[in-house]
Protein backbone atom coordinates (compact mmCIF):
# COMPACT_ATOMS: atom_id res chain seq x y z
CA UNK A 1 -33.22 -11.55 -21.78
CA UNK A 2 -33.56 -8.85 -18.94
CA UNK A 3 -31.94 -12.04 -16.75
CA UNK A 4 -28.47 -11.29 -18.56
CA UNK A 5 -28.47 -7.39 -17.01
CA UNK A 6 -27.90 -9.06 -13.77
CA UNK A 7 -25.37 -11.60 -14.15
CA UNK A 8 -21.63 -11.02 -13.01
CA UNK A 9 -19.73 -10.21 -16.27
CA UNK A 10 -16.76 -12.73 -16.59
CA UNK A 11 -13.97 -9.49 -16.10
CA UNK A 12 -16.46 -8.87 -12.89
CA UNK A 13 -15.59 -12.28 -11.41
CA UNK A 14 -12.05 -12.25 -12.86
CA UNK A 15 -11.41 -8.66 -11.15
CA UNK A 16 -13.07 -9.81 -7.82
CA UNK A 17 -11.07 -13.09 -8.00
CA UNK A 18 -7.53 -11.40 -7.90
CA UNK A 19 -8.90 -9.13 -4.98
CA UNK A 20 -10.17 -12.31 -3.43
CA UNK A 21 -6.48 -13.44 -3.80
CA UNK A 22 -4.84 -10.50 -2.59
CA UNK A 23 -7.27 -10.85 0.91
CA UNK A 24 -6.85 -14.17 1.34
CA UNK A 25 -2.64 -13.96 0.98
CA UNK A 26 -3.14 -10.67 3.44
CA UNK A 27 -5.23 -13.08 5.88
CA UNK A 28 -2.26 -15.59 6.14
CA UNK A 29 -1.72 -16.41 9.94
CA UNK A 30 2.20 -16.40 8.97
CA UNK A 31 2.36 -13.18 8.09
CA UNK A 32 1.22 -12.14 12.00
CA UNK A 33 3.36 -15.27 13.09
CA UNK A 34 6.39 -15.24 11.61
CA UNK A 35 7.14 -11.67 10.34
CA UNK A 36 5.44 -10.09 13.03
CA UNK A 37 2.82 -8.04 11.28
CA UNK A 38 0.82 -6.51 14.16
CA UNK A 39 -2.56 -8.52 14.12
CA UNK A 40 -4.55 -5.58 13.89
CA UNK A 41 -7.09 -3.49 11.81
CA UNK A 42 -3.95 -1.89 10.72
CA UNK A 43 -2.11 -4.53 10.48
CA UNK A 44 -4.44 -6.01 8.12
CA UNK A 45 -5.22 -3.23 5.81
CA UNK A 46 -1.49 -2.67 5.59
CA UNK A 47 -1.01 -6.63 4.21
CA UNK A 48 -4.04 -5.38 1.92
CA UNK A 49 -1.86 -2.90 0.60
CA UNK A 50 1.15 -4.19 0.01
CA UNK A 51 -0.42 -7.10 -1.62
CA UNK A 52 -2.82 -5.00 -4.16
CA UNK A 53 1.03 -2.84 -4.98
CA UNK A 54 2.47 -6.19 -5.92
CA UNK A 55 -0.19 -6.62 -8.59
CA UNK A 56 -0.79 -3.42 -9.44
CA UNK A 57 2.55 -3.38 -10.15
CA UNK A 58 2.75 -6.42 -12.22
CA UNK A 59 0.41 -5.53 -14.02
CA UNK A 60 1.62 -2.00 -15.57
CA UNK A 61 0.57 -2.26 -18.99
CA UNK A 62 -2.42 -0.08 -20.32
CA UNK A 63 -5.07 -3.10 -20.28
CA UNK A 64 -2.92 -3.72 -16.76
CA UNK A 65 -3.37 -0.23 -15.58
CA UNK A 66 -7.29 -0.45 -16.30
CA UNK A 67 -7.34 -3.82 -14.18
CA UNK A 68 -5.17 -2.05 -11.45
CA UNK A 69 -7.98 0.04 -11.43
CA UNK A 70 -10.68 -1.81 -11.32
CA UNK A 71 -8.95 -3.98 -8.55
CA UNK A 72 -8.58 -0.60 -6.74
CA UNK A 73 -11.79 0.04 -6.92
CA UNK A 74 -13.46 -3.59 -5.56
CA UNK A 75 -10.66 -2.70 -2.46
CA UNK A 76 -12.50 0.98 -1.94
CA UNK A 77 -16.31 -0.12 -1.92
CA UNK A 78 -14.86 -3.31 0.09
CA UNK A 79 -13.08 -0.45 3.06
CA UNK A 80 -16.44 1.07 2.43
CA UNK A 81 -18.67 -1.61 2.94
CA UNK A 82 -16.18 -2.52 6.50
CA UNK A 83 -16.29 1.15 7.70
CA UNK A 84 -20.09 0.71 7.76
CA UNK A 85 -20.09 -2.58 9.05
CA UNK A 86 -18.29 -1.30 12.20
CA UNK A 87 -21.04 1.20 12.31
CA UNK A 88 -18.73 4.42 11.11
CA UNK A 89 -21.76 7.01 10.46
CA UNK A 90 -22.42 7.83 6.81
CA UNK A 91 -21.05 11.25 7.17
CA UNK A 92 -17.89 9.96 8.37
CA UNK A 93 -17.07 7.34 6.16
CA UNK A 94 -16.08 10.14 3.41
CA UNK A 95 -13.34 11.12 6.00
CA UNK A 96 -12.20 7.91 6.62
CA UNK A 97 -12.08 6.45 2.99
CA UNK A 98 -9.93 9.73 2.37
CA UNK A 99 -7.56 8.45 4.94
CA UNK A 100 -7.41 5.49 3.31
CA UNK A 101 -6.90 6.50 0.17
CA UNK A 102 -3.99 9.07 0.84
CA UNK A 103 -2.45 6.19 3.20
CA UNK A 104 -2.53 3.87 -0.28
CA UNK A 105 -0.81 6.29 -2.47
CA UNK A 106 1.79 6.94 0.31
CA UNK A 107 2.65 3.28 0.86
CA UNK A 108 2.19 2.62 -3.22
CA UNK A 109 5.13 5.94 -3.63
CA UNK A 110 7.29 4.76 -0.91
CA UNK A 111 7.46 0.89 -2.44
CA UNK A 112 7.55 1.71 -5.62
CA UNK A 113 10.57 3.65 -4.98
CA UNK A 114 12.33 0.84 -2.55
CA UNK A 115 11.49 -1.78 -5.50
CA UNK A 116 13.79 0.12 -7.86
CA UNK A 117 16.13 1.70 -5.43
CA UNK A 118 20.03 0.74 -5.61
CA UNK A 119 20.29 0.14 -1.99
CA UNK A 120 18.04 -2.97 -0.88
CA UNK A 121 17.50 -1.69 2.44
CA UNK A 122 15.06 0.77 0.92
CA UNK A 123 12.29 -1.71 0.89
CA UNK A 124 13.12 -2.89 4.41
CA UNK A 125 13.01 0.64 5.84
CA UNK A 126 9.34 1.64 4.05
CA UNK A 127 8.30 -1.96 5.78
CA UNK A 128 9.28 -0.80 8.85
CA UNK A 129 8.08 2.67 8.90
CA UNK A 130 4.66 1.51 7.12
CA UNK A 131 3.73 -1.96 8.79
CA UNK A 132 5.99 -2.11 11.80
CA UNK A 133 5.40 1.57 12.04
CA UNK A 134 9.03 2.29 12.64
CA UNK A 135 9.33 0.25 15.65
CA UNK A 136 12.37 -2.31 16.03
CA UNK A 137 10.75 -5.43 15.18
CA UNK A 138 13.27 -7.72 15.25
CA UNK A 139 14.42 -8.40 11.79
CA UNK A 140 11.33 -8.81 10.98
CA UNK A 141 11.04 -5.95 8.00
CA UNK A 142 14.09 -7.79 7.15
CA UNK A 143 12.03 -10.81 6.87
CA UNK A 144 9.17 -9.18 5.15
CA UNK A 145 11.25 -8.04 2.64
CA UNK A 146 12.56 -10.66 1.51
CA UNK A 147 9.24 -12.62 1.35
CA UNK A 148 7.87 -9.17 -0.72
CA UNK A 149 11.30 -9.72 -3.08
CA UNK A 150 9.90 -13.48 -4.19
CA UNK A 151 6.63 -12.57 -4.17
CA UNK A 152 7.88 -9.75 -7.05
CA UNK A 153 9.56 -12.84 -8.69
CA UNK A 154 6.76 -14.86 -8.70
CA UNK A 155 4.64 -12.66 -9.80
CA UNK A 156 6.95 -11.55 -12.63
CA UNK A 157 6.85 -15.40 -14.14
CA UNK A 158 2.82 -15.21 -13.89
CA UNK A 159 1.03 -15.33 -17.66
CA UNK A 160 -0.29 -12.07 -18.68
CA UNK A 161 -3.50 -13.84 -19.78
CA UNK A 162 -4.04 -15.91 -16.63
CA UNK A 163 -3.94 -12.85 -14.66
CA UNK A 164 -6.12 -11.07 -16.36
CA UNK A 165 -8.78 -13.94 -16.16
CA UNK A 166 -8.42 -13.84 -12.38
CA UNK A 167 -5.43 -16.29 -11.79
CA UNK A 168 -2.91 -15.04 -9.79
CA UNK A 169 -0.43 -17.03 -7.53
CA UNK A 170 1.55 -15.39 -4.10
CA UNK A 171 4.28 -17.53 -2.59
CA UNK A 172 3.55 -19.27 1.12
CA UNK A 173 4.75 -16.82 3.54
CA UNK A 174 5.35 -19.67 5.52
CA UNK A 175 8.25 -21.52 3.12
CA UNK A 176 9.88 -17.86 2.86
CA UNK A 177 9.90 -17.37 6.49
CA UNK A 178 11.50 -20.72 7.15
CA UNK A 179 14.03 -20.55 4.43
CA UNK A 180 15.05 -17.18 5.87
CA UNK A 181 15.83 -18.67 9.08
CA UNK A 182 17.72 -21.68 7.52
CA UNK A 183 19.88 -19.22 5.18
């Protein structure tokens, strides 16, 4: 009986399943490849991002919202966890994790806004300032976007109950990069 206090809960394992997703899409090698992400801690956490925005955004019901949330959270204690990995002292992973946090809600305002802006360059100019960190990269925000614009359509055509039990499917960065190319 006591055994059952321990045991993942089934939204647990569905919750750490569509973070598990959202890592492993962020971990693509295409993304560092073929769009040019910088291969970097920043780099990385950046893919993190924009990949946890895309569901979070998805999902935007209430009972969405609350897994949004939860999702959020798993990606905090999982920076946290990371920061003290790399040995960041306890009294400044507080600092850090701040950083973090504020550099979320930035990137979360800025594509939010460029998902529903009139002028689709929007999206390719917060990709630039954010990942590419307004360098010229070469068409590659360009690229990005478009592979973030399928990814939103893909995501869109996802079942509401599939994703809540953890099932959630992100296009191949690879297949958008090389259609891009052949367009």
């Amino acid at each position: 009986m006591i055994w059952r206090l321990f045991q993942p809960r089934p939204r647990d394992r569905s919750i750490g399943e569509l973070y598990g997703a959202i890592v492993a899409q962020a971990r693509s090698p295409s993304f560092y490849a073929s769009y040019g992400v910088p291969d970097t801690m920043e780099g990385r956490f950046d893919l993190i991002v924009l990949h946890l925005v895309l569901l979070i955004e998805r999902l935007g019901t209430a009972a969405g919202n609350r897994i949004g949330q939860e999702i959020f959270d798993v990606f905090c204690r999982d920076l946290d966890g990371n920061l003290r990995e790399m040995g960041v002292g306890d009294l400044a992973v507080p600092k850090r994790m701040r950083g973090f946090g504020e550099a979320f809600y930035g990137r979360q305002a800025a594509y939010l806004a460029a998902f529903t802006a009139a002028d689709r360059a929007e999206l390719e100019k917060a990709l630039q300032r954010n990942i590419f960190a307004g360098a010229d990269a070469g068409g590659n925000a360009e690229r990005l976007a478009g592979y973030v614009r399928a990814a939103r359509r893909q995501l869109e055509g996802q079942d509401d109950a599939a994703l809540r039990r953890g099932a959630v499917s992100f296009p191949q960065p690879d297949r958008i990069a090389e259609a891009m190319v052949h367009v």
